[in-house]
Protein backbone atom coordinates (compact mmCIF):
# COMPACT_ATOMS: atom_id res chain seq x y z
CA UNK A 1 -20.96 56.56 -11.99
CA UNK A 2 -18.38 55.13 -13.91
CA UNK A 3 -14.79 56.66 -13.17
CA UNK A 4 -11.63 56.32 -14.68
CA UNK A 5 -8.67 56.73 -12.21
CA UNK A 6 -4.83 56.91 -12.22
CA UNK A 7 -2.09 58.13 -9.83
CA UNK A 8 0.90 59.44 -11.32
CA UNK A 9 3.56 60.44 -8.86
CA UNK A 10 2.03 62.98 -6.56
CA UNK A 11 -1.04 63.43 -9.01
CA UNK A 12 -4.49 61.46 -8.13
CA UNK A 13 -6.80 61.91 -12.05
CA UNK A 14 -10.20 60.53 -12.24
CA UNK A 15 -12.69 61.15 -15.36
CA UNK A 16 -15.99 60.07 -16.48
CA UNK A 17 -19.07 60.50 -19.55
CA UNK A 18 -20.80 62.95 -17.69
CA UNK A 19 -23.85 61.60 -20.16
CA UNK A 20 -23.24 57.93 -18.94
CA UNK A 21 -23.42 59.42 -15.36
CA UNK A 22 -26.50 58.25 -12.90
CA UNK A 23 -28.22 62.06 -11.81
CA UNK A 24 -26.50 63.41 -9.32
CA UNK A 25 -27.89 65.05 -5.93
CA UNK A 26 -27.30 68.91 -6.37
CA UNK A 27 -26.33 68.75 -2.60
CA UNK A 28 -23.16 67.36 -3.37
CA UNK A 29 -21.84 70.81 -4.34
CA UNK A 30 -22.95 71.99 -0.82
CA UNK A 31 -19.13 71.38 0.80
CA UNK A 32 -17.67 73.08 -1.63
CA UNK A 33 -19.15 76.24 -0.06
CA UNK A 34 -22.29 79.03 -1.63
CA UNK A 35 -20.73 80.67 -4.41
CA UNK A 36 -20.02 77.21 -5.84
CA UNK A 37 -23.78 76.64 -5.33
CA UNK A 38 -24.96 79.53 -7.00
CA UNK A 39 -22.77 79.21 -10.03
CA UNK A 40 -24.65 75.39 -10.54
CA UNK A 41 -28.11 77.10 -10.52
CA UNK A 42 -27.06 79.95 -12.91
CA UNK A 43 -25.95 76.95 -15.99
CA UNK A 44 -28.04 75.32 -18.38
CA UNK A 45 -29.32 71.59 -17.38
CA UNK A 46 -26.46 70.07 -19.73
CA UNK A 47 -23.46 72.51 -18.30
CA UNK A 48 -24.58 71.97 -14.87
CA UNK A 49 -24.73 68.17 -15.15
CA UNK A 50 -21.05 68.32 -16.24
CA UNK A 51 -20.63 70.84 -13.31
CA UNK A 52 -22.48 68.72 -10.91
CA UNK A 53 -20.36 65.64 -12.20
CA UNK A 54 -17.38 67.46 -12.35
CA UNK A 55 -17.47 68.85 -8.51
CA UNK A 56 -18.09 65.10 -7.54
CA UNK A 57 -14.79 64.03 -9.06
CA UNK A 58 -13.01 66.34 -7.52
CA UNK A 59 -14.84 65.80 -3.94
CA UNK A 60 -13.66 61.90 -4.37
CA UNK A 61 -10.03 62.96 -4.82
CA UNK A 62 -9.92 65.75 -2.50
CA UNK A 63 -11.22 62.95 0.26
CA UNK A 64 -8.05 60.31 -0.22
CA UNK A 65 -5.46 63.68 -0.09
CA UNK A 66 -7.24 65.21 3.48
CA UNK A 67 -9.99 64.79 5.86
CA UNK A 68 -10.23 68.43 6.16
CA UNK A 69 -14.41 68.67 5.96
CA UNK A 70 -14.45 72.61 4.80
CA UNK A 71 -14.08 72.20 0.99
CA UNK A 72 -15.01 75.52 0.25
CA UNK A 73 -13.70 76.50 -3.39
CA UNK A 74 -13.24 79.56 -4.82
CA UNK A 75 -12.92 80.07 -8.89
CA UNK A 76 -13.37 83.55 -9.06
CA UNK A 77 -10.81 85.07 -12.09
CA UNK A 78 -8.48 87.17 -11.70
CA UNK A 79 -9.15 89.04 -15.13
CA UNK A 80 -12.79 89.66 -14.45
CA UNK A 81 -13.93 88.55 -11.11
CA UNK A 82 -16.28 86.06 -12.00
CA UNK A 83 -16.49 82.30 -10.72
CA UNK A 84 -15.14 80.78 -13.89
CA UNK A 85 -11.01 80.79 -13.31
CA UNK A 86 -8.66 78.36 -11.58
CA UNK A 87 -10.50 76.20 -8.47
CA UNK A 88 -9.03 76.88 -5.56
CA UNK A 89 -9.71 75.02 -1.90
CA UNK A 90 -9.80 78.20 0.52
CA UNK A 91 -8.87 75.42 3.21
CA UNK A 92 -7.53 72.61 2.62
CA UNK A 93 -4.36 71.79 1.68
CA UNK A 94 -4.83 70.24 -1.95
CA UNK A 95 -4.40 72.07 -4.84
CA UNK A 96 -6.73 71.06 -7.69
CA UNK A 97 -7.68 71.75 -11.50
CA UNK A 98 -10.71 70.65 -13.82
CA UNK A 99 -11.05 69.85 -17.23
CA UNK A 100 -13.83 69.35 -20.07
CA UNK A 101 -13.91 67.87 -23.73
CA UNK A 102 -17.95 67.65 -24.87
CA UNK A 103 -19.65 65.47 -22.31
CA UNK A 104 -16.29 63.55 -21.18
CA UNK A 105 -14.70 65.53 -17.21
CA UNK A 106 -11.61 65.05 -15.80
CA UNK A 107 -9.94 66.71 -12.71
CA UNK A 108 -6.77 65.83 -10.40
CA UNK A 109 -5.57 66.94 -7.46
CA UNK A 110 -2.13 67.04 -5.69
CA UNK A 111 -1.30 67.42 -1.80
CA UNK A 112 0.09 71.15 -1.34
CA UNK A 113 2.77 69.21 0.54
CA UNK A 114 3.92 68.05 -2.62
CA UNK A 115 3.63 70.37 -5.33
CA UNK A 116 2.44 73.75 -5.48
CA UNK A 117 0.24 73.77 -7.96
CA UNK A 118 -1.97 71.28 -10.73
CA UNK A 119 -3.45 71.60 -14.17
CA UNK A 120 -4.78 68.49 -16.31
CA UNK A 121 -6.42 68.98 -19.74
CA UNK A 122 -8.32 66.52 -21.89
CA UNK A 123 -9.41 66.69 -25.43
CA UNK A 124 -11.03 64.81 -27.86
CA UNK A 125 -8.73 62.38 -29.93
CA UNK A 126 -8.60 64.46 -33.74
CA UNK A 127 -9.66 62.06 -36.86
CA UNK A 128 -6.03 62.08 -38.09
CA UNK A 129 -4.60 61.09 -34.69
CA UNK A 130 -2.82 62.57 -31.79
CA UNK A 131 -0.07 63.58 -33.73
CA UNK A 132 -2.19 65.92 -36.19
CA UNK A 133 -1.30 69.58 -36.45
CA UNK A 134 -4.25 71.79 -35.14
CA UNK A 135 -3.94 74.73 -37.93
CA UNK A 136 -6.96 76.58 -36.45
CA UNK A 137 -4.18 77.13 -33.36
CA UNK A 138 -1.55 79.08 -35.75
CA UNK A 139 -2.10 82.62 -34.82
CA UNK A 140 -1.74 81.69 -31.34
CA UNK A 141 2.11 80.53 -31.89
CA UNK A 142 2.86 82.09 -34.95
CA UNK A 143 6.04 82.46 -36.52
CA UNK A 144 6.29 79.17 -34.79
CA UNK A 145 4.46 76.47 -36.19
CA UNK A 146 0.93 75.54 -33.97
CA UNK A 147 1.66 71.87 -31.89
CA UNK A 148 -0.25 68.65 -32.45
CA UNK A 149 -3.40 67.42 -30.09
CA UNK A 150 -0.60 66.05 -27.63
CA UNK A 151 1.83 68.71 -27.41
CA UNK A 152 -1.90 71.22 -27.20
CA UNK A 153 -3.19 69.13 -23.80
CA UNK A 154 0.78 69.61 -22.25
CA UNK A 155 0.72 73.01 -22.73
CA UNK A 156 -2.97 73.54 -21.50
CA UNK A 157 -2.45 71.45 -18.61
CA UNK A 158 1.04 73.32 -17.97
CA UNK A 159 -0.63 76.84 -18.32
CA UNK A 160 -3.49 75.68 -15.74
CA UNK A 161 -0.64 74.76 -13.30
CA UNK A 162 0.82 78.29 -13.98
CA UNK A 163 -2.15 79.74 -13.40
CA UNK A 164 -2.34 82.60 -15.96
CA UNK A 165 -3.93 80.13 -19.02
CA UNK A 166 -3.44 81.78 -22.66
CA UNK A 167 -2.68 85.20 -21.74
CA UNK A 168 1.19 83.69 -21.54
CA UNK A 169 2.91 84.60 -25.02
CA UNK A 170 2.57 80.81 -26.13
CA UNK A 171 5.30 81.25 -28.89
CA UNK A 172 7.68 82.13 -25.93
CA UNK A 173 6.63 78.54 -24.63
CA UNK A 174 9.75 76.40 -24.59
CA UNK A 175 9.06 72.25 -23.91
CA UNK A 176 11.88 70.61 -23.05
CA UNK A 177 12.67 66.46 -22.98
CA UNK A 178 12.94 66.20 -19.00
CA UNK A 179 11.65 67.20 -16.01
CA UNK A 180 12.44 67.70 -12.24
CA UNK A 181 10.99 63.83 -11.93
CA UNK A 182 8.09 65.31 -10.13
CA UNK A 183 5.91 63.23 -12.95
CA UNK A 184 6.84 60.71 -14.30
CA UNK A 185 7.78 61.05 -18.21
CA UNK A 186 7.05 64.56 -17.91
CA UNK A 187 8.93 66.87 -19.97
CA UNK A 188 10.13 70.66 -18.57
CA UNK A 189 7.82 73.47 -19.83
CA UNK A 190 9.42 76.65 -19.16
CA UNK A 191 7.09 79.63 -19.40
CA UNK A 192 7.47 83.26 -20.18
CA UNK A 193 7.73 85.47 -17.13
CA UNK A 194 8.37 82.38 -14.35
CA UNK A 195 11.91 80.84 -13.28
CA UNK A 196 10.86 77.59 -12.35
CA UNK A 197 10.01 74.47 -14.76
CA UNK A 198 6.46 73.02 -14.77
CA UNK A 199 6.43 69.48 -15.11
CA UNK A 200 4.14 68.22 -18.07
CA UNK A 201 3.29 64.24 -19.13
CA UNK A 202 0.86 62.52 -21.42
CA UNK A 203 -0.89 60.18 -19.70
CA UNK A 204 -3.10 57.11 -19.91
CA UNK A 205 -6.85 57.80 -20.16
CA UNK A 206 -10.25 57.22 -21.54
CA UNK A 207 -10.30 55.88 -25.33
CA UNK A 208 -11.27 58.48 -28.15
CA UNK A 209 -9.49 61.25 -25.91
CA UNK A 210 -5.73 62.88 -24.68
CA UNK A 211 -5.37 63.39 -21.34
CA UNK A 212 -2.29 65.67 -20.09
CA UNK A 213 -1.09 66.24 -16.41
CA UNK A 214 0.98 69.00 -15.41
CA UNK A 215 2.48 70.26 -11.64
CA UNK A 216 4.03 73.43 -11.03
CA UNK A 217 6.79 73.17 -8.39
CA UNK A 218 6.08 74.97 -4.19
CA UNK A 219 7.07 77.77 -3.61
CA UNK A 220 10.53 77.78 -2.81
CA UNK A 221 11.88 74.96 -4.88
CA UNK A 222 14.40 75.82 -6.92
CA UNK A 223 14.27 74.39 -10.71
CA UNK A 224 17.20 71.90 -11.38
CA UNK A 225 20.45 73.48 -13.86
């Protein structure tokens, strides 16, 4: 399989063309425990490829973090109780996050030693660039003007981090220029209803595509004044 990787302070990213992607043994969801395994058999053959793909990403970058050998996951939401919210390692001590744009996957994960929580987003690269407005977003930020494709993947990856995704008031959403240093060349995103900053950054990644990386601080830390 081909794989893109990057480190970026505490943050270990991989991503790959699930479609470019050798098949994969179904058994490599096994660690991750039997609710993950049951979620792979209910998806259609292209969504569980990307599944399957996805889950062996994150099993590479979960294995230079810990050599814990329980990888059981949960992703059971919090809104409805199914196993489609925020991936969570019952065990070990990595906190992780998952991403998909079409066929292209991307996930990262961060020692809980570190930072308390990760989010990364990718999306497709628009026609007019990353610095094209997405209209069709308006509604979500109105009176405030919707952001481009880059400022869209820091506030997705931010709101993974966070943990609660779009049910945040986005238009309450402040980004500011700097960080904690956590990331490097991330900027602050503050977010309704939570003290601390979450550190956002663009980052380097596959071509055609915008890949953001965000870390929410342990709890604990105190955000800097």
């Amino acid at each position: 399989m081909a794989v893109g990787r990057g480190r970026f302070g505490p943050t270990l990213l991989a991503w790959t063309d699930a479609t470019l992607s050798p098949a994969l043994d179904p058994e490599v969801i096994r660690p991750f425990g039997e609710r993950q395994v049951q979620r792979y058999a209910s998806l259609s053959a292209e969504r569980a490829q990307r599944f399957l793909t996805g889950r062996s990403l994150l099993a590479c970058v979960i294995g230079e973090l810990t050599d814990e050998p329980d990888l059981e996951l949960t992703a059971t939401c919090e809104r409805c109780g199914a196993e489609h919210g925020r991936p969570r390692l019952v065990h070990a001590a990595v906190a992780v996050s998952v991403s998909y744009a079409g066929d292209m996957v991307a996930v990262a994960a961060v020692d809980l030693a570190r930072a308390g929580a990760v989010g990364v987003d990718i999306e497709r690269m628009p026609h007019d660039g990353v610095h094209g407005r997405l209209s069709e977003l308006a509604p979500l930020f109105a009176p405030a003007s919707p952001p481009d494709i880059a400022g869209w993947t820091l506030l997705e990856a931010a709101l993974k981090a966070d943990g609660r995704g779009v049910t945040v008031s986005l238009e309450h959403v402040e980004v500011g220029p700097a960080g904690s240093g956590s990331l490097p060349g991330a900027g602050a995103v503050r977010l309704p209803g939570r003290s601390d900053i979450v550190d956002a950054a663009l980052l380097p990644g596959p071509d055609g595509f915008v890949l953001s990386a965000a870390v929410a601080p342990s709890a604990g830390a105190h955000s800097p004044h």
